[in-house]
C-alpha atoms as a PDB file:
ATOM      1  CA  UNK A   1      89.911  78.824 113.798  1.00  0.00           C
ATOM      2  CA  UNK A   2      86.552  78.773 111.385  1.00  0.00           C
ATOM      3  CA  UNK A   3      86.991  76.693 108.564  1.00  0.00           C
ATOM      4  CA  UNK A   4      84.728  75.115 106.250  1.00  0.00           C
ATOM      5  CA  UNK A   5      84.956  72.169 108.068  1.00  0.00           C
ATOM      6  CA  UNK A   6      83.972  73.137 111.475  1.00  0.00           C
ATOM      7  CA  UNK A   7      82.150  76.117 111.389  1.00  0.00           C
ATOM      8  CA  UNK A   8      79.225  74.117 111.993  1.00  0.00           C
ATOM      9  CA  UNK A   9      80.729  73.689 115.568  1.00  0.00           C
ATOM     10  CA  UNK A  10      80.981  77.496 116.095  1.00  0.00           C
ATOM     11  CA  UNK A  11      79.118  79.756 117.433  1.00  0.00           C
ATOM     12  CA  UNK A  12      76.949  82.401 115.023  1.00  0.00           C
ATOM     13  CA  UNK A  13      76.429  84.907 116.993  1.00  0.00           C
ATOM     14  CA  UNK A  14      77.422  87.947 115.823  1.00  0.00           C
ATOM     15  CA  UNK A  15      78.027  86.681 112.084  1.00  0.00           C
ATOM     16  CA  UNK A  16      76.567  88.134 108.949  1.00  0.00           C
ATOM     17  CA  UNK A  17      74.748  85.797 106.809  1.00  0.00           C
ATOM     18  CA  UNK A  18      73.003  85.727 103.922  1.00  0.00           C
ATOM     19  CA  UNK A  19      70.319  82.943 102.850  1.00  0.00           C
ATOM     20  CA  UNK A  20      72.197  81.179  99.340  1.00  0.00           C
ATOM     21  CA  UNK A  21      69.110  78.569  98.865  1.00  0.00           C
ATOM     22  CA  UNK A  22      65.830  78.243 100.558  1.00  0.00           C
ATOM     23  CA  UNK A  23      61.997  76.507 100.317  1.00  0.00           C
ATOM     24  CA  UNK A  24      60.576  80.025 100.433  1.00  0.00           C
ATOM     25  CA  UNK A  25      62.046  81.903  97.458  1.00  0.00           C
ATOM     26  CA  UNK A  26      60.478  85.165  99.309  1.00  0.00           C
ATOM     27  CA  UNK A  27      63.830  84.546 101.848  1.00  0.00           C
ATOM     28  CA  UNK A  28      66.550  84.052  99.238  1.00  0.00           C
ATOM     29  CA  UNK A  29      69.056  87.229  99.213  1.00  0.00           C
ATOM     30  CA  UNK A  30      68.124  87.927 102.719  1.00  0.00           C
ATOM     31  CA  UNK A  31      71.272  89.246 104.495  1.00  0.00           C
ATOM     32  CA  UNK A  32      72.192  90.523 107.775  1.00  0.00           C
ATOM     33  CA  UNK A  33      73.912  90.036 111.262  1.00  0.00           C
ATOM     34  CA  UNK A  34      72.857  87.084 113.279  1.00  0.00           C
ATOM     35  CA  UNK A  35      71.662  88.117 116.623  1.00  0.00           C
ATOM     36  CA  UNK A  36      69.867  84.950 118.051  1.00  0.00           C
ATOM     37  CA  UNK A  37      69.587  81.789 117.621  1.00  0.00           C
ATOM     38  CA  UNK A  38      67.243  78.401 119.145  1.00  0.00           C
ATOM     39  CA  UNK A  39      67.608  75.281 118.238  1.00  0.00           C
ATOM     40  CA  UNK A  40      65.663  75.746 115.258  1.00  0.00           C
ATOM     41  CA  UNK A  41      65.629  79.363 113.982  1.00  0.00           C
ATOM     42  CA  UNK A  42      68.324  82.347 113.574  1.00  0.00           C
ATOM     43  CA  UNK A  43      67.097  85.814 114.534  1.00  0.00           C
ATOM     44  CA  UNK A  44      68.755  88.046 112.040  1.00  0.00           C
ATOM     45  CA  UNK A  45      68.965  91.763 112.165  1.00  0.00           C
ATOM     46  CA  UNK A  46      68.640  92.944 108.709  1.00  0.00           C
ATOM     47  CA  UNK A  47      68.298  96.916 106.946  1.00  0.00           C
ATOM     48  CA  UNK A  48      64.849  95.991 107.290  1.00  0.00           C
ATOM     49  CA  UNK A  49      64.479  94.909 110.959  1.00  0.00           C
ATOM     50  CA  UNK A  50      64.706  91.684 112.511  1.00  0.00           C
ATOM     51  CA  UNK A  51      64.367  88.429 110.684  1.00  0.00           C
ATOM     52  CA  UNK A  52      63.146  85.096 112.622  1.00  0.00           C
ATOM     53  CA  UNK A  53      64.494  82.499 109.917  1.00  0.00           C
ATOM     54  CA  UNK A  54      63.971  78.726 110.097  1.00  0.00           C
ATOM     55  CA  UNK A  55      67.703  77.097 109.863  1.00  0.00           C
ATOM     56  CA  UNK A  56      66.678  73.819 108.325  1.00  0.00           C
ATOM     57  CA  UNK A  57      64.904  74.987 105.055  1.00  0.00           C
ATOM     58  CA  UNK A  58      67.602  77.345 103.940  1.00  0.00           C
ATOM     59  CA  UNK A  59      71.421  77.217 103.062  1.00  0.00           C
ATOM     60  CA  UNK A  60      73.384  79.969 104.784  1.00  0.00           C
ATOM     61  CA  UNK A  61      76.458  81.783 103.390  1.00  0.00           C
ATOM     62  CA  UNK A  62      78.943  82.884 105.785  1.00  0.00           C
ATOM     63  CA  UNK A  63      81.853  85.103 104.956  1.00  0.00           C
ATOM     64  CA  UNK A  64      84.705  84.192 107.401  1.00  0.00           C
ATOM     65  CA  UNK A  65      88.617  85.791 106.606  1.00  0.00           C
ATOM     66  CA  UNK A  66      87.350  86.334 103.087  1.00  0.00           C
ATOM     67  CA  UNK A  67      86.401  82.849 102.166  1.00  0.00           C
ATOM     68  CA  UNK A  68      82.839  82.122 101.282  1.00  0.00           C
ATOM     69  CA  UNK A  69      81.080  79.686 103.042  1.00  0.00           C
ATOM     70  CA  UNK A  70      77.939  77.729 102.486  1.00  0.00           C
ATOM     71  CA  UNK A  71      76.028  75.457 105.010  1.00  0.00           C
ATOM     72  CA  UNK A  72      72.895  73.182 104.757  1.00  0.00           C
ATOM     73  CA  UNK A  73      70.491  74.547 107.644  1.00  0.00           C
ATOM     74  CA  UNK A  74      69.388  70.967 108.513  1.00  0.00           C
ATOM     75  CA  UNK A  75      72.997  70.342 109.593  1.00  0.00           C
ATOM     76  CA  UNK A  76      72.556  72.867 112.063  1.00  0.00           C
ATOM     77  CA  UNK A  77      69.214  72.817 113.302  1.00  0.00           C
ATOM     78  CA  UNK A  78      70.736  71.713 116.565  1.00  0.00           C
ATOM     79  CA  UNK A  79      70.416  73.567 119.936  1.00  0.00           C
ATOM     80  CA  UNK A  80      73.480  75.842 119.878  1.00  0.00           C
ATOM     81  CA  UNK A  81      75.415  74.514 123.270  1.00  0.00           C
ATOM     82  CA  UNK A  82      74.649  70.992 121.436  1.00  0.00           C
ATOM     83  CA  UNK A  83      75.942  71.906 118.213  1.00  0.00           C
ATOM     84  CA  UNK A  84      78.804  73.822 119.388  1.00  0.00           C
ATOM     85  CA  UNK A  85      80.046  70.670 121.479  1.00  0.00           C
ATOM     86  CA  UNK A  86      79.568  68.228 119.165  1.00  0.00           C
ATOM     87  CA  UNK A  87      82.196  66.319 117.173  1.00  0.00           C
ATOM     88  CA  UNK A  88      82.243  66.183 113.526  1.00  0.00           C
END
């Protein structure tokens, strides 16, 4: 189960995001679906096409079973099969 605790250890494929904070104010708002990821960048498909987005300059909001969630790029700026088998 995804909780704000440990979503940072699952995966984010297939998740819509939107950017909460970020360095480049031209980014903030953005929303979409993530469809990629590397270790240092989400591919997002958004109404306006798709989005390569660094992951440790921005915060990204996550809506998982109705809860809002909120995490710090640089915590994930991780490879995913690194991230995902990490411990807390």
């Amino acid at each position: 189960m995804i909780t704000v605790d440990t979503i940072a250890r699952h995966e984010f494929i297939g998740l819509d995001t939107k950017i909460i904070n970020s360095n480049n104010l031209e980014v903030v708002g953005l929303n979409g679906t993530v469809i990629n990821e590397t270790k240092s960048m989400f591919t997002i498909n958004t109404q306006k096409g798709m989005k390569m987005i660094p992951k440790s300059t921005n915060d990204w909001g996550f809506t998982i079973n109705g809860k809002n969630m909120t995490v710090k790029g640089s915590t994930i700026a991780k490879r995913p099969f690194e991230r995902i088998g990490a411990k807390a």
